[in-house]
C-alpha atoms as a PDB file:
ATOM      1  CA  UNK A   1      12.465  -7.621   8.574  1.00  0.00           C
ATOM      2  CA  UNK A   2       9.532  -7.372   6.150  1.00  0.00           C
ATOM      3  CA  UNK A   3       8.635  -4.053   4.538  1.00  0.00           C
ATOM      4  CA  UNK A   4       5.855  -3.037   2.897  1.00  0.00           C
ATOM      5  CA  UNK A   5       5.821   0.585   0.714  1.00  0.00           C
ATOM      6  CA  UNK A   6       2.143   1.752   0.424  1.00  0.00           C
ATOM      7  CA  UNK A   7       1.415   5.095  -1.879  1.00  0.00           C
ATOM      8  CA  UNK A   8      -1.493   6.863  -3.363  1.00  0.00           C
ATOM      9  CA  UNK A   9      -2.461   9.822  -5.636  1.00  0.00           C
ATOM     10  CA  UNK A  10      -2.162  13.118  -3.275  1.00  0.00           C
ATOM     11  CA  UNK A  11      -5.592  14.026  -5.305  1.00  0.00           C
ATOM     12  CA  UNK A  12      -7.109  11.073  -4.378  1.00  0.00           C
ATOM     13  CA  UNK A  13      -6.028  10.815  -0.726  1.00  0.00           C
ATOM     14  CA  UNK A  14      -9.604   8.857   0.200  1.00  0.00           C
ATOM     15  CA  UNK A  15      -8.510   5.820  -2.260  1.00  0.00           C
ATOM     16  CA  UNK A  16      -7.722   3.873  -3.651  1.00  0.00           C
ATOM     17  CA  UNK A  17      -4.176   2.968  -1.889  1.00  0.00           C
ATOM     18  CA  UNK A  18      -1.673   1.059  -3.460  1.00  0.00           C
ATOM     19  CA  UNK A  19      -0.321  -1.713  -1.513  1.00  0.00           C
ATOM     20  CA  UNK A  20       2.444  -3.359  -3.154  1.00  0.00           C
ATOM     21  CA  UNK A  21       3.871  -5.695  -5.938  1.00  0.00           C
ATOM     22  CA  UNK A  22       2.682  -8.743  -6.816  1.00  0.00           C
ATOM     23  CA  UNK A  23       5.377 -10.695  -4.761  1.00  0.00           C
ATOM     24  CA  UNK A  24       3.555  -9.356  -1.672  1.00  0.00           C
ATOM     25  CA  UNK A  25       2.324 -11.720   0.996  1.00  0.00           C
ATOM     26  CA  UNK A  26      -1.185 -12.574  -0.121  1.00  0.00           C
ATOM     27  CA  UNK A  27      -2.490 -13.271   3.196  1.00  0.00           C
ATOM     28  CA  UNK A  28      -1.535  -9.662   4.057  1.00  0.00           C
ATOM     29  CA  UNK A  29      -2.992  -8.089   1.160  1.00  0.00           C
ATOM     30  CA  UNK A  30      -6.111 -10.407   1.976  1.00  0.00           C
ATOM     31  CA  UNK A  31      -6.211  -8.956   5.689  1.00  0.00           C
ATOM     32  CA  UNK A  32      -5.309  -5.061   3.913  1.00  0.00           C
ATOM     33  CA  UNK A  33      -8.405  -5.806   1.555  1.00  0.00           C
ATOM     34  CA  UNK A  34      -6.375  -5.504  -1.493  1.00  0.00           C
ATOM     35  CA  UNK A  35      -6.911  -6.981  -4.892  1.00  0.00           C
ATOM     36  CA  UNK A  36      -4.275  -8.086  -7.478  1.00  0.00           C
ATOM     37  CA  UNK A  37      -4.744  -5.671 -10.684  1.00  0.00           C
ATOM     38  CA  UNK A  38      -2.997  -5.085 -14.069  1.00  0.00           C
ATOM     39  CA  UNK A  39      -3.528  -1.937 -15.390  1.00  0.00           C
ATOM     40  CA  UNK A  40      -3.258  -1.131 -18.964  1.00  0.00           C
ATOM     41  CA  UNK A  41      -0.058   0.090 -20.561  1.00  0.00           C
ATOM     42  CA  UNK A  42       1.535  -1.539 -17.079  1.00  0.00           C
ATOM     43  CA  UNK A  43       4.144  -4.465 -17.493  1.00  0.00           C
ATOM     44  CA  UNK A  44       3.649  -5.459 -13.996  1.00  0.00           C
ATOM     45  CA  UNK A  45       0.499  -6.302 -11.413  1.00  0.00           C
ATOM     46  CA  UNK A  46      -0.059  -4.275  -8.205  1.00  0.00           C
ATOM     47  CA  UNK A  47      -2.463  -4.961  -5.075  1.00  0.00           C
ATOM     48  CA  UNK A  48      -5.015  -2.103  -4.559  1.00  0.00           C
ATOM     49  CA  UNK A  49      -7.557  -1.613  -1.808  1.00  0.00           C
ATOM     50  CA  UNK A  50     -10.609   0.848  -2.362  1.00  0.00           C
ATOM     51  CA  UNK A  51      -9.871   2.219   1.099  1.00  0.00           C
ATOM     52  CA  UNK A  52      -8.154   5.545   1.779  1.00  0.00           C
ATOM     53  CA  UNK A  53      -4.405   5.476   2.886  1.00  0.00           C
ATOM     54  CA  UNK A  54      -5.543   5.707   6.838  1.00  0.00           C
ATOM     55  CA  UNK A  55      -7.369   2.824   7.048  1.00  0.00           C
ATOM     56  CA  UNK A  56      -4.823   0.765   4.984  1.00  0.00           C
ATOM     57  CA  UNK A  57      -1.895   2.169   7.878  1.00  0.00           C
ATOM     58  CA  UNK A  58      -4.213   1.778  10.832  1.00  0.00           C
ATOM     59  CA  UNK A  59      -4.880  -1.890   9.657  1.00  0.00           C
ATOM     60  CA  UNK A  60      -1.101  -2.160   9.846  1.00  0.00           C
ATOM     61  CA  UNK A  61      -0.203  -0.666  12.355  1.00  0.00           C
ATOM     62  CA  UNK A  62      -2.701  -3.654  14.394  1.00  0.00           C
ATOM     63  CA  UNK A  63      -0.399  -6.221  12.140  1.00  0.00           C
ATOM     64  CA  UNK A  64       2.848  -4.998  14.489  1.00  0.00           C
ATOM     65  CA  UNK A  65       3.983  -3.127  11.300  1.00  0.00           C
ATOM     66  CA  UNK A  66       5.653   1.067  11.912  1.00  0.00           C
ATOM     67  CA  UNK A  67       5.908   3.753   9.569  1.00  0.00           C
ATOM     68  CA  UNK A  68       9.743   4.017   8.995  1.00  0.00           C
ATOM     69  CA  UNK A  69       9.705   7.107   6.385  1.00  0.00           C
ATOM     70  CA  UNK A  70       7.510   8.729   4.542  1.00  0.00           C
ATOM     71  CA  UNK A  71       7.855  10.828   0.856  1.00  0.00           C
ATOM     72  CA  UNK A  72       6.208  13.175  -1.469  1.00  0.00           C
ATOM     73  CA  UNK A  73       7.200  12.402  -5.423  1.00  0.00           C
ATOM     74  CA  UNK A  74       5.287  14.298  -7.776  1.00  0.00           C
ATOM     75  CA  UNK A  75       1.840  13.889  -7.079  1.00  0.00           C
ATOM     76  CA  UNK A  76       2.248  10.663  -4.677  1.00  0.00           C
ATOM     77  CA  UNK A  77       2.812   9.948  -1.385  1.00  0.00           C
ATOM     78  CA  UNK A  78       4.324   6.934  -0.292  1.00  0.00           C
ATOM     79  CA  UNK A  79       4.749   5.617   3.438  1.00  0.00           C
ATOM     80  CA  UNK A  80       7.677   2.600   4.199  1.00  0.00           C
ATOM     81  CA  UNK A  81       6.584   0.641   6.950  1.00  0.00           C
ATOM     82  CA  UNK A  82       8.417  -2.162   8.360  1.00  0.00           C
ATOM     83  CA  UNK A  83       7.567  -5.043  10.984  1.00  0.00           C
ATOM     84  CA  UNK A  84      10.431  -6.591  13.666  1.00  0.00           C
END
């Protein structure tokens, strides 16, 4: 089963969303309208759309993929979504 973890900044709840690594699908993250992006001080690349958090889940929830848990750390929230 694929998952996908998508999080953002509870501050900035209307975007941008974080999407994933950069080992995620690309078509996906083409159809989430997220970009690949480095940021500085980061080791690693993440994909990022502008949109708020809702719009990123509704768009998945159309791609056949649930919300399987969802946390609070800090000042983030992340939802884990998966897809049969």
């Amino acid at each position: 089963m694929p998952y996908i973890i998508i999080s953002t900044q509870i501050r900035i709840e209307n975007g941008p969303t974080l999407c994933g690594d950069e080992n995620q699908d690309t078509d996906l993250m083409l159809q989430l309208g997220a970009a690949l992006k480095e940021e500085a001080g980061q080791s690693f690349k993440h994909y990022q759309s502008p949109d708020p958090p809702r719009i990123v889940l509704d768009r998945l929830e159309v791609l056949g993929y649930k919300v399987v848990a969802t946390s609070g750390c800090g000042q983030t929230i992340i939802w884990t979504l998966r897809k049969d």
